[in-house]
PDB file of N, CA and C in Angstrom:
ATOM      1  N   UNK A   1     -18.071 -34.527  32.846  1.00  0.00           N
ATOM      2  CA  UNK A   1     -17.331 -33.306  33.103  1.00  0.00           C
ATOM      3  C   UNK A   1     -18.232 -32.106  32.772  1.00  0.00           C
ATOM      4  N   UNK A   2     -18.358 -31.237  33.997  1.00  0.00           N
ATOM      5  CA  UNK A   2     -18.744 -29.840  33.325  1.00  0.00           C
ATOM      6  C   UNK A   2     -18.253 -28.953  32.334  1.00  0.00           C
ATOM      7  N   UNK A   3     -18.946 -28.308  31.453  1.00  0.00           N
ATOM      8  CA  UNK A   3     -18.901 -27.358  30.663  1.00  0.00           C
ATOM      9  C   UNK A   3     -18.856 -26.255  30.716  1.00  0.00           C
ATOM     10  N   UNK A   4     -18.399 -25.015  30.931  1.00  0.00           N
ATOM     11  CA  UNK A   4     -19.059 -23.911  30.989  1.00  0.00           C
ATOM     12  C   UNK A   4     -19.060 -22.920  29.794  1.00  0.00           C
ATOM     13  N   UNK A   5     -19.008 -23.009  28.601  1.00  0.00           N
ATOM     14  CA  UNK A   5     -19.594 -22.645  27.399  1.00  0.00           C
ATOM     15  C   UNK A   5     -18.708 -21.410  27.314  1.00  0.00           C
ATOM     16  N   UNK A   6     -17.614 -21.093  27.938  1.00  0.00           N
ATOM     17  CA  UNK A   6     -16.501 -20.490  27.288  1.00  0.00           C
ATOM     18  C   UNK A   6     -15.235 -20.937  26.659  1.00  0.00           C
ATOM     19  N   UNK A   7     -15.241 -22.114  26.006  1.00  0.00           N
ATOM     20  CA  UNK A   7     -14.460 -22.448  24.972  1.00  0.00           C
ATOM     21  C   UNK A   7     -13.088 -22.084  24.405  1.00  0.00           C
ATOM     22  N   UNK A   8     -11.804 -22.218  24.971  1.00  0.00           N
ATOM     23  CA  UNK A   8     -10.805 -22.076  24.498  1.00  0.00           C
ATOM     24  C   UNK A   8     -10.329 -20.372  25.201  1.00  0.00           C
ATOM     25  N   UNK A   9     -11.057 -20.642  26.714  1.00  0.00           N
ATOM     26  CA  UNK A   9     -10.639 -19.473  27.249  1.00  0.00           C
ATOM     27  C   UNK A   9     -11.035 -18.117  26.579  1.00  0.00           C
ATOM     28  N   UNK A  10     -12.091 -17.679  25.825  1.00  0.00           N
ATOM     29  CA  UNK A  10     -12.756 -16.759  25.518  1.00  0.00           C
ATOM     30  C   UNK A  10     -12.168 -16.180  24.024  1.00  0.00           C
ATOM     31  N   UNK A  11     -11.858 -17.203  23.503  1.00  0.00           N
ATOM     32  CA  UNK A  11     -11.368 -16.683  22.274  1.00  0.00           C
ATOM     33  C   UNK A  11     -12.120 -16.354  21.246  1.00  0.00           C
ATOM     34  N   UNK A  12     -13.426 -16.707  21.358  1.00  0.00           N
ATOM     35  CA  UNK A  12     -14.714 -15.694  20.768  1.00  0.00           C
ATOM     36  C   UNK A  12     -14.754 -14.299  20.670  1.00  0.00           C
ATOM     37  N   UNK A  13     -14.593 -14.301  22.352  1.00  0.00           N
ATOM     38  CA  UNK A  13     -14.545 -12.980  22.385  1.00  0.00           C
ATOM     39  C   UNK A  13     -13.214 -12.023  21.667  1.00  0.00           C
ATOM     40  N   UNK A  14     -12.000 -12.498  21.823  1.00  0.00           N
ATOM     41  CA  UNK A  14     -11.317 -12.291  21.045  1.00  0.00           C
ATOM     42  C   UNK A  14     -11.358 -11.624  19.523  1.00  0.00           C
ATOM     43  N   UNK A  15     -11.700 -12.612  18.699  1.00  0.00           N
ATOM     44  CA  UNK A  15     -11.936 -13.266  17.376  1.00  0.00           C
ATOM     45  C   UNK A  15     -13.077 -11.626  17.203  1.00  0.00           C
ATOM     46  N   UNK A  16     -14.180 -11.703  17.863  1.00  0.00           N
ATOM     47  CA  UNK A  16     -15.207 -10.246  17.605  1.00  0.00           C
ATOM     48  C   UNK A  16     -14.166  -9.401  17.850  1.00  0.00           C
ATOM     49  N   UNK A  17     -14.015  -8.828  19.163  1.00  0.00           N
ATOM     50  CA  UNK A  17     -13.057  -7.783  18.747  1.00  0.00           C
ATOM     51  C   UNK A  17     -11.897  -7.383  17.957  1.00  0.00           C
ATOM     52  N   UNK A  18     -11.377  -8.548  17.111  1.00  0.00           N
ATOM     53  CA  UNK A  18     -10.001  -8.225  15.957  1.00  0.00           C
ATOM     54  C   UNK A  18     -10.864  -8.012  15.148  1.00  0.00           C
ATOM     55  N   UNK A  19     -12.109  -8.783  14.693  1.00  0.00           N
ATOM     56  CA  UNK A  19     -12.856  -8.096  13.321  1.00  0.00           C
ATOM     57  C   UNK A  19     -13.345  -6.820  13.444  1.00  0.00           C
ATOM     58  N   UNK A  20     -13.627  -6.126  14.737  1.00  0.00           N
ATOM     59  CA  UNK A  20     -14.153  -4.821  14.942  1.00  0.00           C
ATOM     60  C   UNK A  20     -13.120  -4.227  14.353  1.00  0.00           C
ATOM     61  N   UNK A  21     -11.858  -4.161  15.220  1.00  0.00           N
ATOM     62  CA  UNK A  21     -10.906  -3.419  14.866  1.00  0.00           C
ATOM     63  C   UNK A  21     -10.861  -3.593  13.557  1.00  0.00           C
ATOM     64  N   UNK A  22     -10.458  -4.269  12.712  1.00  0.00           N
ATOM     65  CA  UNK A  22     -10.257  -4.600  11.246  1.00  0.00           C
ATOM     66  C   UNK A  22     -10.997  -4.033  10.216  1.00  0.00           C
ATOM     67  N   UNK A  23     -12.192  -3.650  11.191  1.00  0.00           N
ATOM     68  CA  UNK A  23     -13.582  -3.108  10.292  1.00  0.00           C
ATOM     69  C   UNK A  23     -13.072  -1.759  10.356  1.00  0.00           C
ATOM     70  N   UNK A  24     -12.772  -1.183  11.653  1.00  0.00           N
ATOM     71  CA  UNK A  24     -12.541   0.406  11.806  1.00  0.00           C
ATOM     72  C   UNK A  24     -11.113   1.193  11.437  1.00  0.00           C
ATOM     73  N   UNK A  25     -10.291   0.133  11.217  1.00  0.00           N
ATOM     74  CA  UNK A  25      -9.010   0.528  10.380  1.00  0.00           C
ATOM     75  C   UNK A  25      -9.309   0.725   8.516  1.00  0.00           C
ATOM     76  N   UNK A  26     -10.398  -0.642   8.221  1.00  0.00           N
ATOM     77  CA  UNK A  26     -10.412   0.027   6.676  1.00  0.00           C
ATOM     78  C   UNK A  26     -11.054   0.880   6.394  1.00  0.00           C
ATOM     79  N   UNK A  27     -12.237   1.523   7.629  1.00  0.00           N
ATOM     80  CA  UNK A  27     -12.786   2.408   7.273  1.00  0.00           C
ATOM     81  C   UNK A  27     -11.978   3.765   7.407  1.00  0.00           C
ATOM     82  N   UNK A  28     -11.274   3.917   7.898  1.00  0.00           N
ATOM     83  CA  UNK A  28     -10.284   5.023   9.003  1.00  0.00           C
ATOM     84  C   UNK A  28      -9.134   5.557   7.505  1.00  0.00           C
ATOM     85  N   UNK A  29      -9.065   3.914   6.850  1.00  0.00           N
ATOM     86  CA  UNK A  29      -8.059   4.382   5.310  1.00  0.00           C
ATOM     87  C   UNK A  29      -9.091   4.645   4.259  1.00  0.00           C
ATOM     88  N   UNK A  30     -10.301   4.650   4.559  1.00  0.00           N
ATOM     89  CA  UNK A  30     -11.075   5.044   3.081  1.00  0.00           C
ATOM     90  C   UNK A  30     -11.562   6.535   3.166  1.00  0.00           C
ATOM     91  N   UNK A  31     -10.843   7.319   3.942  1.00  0.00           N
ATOM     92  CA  UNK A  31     -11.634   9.017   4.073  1.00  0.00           C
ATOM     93  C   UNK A  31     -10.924   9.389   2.915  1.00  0.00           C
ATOM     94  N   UNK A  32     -11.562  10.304   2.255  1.00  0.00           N
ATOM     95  CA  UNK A  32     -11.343  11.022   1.261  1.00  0.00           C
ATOM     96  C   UNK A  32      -9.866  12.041   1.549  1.00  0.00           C
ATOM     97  N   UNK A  33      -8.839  12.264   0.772  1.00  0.00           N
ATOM     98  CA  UNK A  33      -8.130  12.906   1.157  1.00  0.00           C
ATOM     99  C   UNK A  33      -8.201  14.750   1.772  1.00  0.00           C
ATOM    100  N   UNK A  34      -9.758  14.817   0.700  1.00  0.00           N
ATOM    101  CA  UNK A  34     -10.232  16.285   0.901  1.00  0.00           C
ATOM    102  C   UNK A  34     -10.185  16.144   2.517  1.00  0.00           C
ATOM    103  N   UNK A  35     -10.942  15.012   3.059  1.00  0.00           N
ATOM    104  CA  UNK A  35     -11.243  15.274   4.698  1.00  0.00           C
ATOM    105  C   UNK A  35      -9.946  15.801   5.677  1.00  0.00           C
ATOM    106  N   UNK A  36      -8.949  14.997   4.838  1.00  0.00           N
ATOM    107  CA  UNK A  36      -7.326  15.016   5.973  1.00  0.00           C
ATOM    108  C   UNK A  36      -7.104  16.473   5.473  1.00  0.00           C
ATOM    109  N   UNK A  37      -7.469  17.064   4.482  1.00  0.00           N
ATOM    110  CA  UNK A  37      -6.333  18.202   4.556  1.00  0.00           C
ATOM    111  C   UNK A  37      -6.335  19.126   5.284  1.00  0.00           C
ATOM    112  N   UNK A  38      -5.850  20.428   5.637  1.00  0.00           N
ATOM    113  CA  UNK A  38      -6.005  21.241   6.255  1.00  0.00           C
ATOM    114  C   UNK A  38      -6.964  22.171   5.708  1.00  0.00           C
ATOM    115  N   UNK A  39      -7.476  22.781   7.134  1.00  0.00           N
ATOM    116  CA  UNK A  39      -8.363  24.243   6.249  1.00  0.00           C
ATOM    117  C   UNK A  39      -7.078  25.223   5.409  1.00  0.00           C
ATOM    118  N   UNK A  40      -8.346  26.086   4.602  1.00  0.00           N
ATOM    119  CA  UNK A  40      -7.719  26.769   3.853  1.00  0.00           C
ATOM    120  C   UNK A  40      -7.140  27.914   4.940  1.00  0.00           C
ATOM    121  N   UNK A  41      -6.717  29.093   5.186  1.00  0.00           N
ATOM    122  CA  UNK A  41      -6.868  29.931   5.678  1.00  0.00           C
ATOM    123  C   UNK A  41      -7.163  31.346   4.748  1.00  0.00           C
ATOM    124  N   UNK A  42      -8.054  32.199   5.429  1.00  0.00           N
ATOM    125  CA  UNK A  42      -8.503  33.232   4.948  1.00  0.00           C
ATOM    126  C   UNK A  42      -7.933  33.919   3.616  1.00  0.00           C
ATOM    127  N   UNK A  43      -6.872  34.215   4.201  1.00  0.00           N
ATOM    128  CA  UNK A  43      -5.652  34.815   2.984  1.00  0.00           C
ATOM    129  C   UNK A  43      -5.683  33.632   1.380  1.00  0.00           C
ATOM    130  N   UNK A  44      -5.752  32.406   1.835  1.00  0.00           N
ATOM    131  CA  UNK A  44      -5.437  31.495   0.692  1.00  0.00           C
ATOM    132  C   UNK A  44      -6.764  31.622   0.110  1.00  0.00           C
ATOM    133  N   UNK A  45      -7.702  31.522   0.683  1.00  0.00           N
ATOM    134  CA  UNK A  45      -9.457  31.743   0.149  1.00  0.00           C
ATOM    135  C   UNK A  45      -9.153  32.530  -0.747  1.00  0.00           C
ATOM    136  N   UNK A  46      -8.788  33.702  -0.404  1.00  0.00           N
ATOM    137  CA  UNK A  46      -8.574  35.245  -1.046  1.00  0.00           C
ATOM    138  C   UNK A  46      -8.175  34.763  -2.280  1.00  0.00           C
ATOM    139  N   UNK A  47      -7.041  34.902  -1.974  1.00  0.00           N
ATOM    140  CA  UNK A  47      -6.014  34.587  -3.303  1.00  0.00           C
ATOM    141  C   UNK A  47      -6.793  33.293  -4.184  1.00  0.00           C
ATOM    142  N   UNK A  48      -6.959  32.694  -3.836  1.00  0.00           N
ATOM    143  CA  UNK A  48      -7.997  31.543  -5.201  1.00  0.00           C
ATOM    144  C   UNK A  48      -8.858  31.926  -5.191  1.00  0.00           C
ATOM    145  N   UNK A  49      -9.784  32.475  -4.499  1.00  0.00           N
ATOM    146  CA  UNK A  49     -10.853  33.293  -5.149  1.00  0.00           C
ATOM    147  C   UNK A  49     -10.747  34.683  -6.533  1.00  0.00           C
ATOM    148  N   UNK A  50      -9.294  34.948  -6.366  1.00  0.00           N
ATOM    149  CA  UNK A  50      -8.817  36.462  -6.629  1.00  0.00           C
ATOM    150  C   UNK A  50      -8.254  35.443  -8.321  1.00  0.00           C
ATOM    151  N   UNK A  51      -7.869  34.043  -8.260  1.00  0.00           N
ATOM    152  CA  UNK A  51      -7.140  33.591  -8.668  1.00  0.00           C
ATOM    153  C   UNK A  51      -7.925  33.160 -10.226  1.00  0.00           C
ATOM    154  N   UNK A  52      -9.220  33.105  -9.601  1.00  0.00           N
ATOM    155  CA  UNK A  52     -10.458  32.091 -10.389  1.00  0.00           C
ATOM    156  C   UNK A  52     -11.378  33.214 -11.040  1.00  0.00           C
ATOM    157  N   UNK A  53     -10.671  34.348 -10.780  1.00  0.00           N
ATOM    158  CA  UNK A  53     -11.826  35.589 -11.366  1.00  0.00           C
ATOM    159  C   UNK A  53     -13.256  35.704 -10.563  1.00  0.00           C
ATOM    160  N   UNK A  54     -12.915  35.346  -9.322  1.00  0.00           N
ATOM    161  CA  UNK A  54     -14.152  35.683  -8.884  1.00  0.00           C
ATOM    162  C   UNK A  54     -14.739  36.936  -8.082  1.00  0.00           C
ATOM    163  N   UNK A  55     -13.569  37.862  -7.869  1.00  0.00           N
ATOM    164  CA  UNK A  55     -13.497  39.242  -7.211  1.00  0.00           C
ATOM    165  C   UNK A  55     -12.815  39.900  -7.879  1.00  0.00           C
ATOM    166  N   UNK A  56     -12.884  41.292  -8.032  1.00  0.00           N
ATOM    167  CA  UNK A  56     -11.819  42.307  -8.970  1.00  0.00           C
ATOM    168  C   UNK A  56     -10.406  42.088  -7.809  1.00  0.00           C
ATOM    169  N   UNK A  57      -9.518  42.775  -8.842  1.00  0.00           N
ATOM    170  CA  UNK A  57      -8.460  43.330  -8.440  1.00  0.00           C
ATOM    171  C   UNK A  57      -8.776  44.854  -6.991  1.00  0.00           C
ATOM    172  N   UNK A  58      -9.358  45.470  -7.670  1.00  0.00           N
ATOM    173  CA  UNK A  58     -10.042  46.547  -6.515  1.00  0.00           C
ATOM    174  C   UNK A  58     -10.404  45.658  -5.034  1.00  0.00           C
ATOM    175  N   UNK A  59     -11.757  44.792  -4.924  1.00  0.00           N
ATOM    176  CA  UNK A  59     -12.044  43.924  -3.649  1.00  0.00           C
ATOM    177  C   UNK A  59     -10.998  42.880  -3.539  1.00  0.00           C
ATOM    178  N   UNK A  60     -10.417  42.450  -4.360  1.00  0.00           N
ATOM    179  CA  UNK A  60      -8.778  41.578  -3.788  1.00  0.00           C
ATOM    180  C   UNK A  60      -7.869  42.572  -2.611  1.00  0.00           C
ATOM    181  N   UNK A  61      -7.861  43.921  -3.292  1.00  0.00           N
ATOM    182  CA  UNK A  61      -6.775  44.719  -2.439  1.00  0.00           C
ATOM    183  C   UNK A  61      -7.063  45.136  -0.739  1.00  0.00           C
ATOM    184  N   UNK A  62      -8.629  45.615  -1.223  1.00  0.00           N
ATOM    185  CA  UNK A  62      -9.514  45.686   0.072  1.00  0.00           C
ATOM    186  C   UNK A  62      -9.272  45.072   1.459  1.00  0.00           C
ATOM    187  N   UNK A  63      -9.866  43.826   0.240  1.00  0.00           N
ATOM    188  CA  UNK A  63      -9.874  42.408   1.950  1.00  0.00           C
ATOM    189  C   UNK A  63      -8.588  41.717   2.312  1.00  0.00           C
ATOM    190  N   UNK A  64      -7.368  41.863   1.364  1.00  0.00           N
ATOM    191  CA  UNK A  64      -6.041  41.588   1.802  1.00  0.00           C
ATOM    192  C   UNK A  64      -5.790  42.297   2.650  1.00  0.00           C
ATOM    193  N   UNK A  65      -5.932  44.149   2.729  1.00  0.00           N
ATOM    194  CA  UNK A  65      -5.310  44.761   3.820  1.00  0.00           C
ATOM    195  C   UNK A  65      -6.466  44.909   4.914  1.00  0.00           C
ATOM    196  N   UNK A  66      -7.120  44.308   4.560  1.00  0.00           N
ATOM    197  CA  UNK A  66      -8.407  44.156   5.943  1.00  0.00           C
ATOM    198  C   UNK A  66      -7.628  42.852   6.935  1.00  0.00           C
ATOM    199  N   UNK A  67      -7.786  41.911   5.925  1.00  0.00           N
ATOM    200  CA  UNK A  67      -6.754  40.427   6.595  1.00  0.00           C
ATOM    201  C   UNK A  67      -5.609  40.704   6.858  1.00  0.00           C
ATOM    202  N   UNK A  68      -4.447  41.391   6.305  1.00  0.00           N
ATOM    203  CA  UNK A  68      -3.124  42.002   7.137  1.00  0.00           C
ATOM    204  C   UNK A  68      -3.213  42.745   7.962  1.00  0.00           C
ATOM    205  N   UNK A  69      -4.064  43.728   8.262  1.00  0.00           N
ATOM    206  CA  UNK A  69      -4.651  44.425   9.366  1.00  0.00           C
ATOM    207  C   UNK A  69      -5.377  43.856  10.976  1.00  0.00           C
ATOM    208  N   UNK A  70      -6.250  43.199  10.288  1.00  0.00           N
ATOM    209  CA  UNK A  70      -6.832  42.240  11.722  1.00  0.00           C
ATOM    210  C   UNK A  70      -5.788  41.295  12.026  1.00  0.00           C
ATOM    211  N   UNK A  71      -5.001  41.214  11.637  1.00  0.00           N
ATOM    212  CA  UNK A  71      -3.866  39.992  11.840  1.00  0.00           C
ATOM    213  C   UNK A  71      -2.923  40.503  12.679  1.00  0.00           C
ATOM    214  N   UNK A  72      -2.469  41.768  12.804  1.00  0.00           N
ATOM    215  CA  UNK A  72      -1.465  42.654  13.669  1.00  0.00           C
ATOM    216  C   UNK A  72      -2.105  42.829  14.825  1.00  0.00           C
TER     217      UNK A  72
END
C-alpha cells in the first residue's frame, strides 16, 4: 500500500498551529499592565506634575488656562 506521509489527515499540521497559538496567547497575558493603560492626557500630566512639586503654583495656573484655552 502507498503512503503519502501525511498521517492522520494532517494533524501535524494541526498540533504546530495550536502550539503557535498557545505561545501567542501567554505572551498577549504577560504585557505589563503599564502597556494596557491609557495615555495620560495633558491636563492629568499637569496636575501630577503640579501634584509631585515639580512646577510652582504660578506655571500650574499658566499651562492649565493655556490647556482650557486650546481646548475651546
Amino acid at each position: 500500500m502507498h503512503y503519502d506521509g501525511w498521517g492522520f489527515g494532517g494533524m501535524h499540521v494541526f498540533w504546530w498551529l495550536f502550539w503557535i497559538a498557545v505561545i501567542v496567547v501567554l505572551f498577549s497575558l504577560d504585557t505589563p499592565v503599564s502597556r494596557r493603560r491609557r495615555r495620560e492626557t495633558p491636563l492629568e500630566l499637569l496636575q501630577r506634575r503640579y501634584a509631585a512639586g515639580e512646577i510652582s503654583t504660578e506655571e500650574y495656573e499658566e499651562r492649565k488656562a493655556k490647556l482650557e484655552h486650546d481646548a475651546k
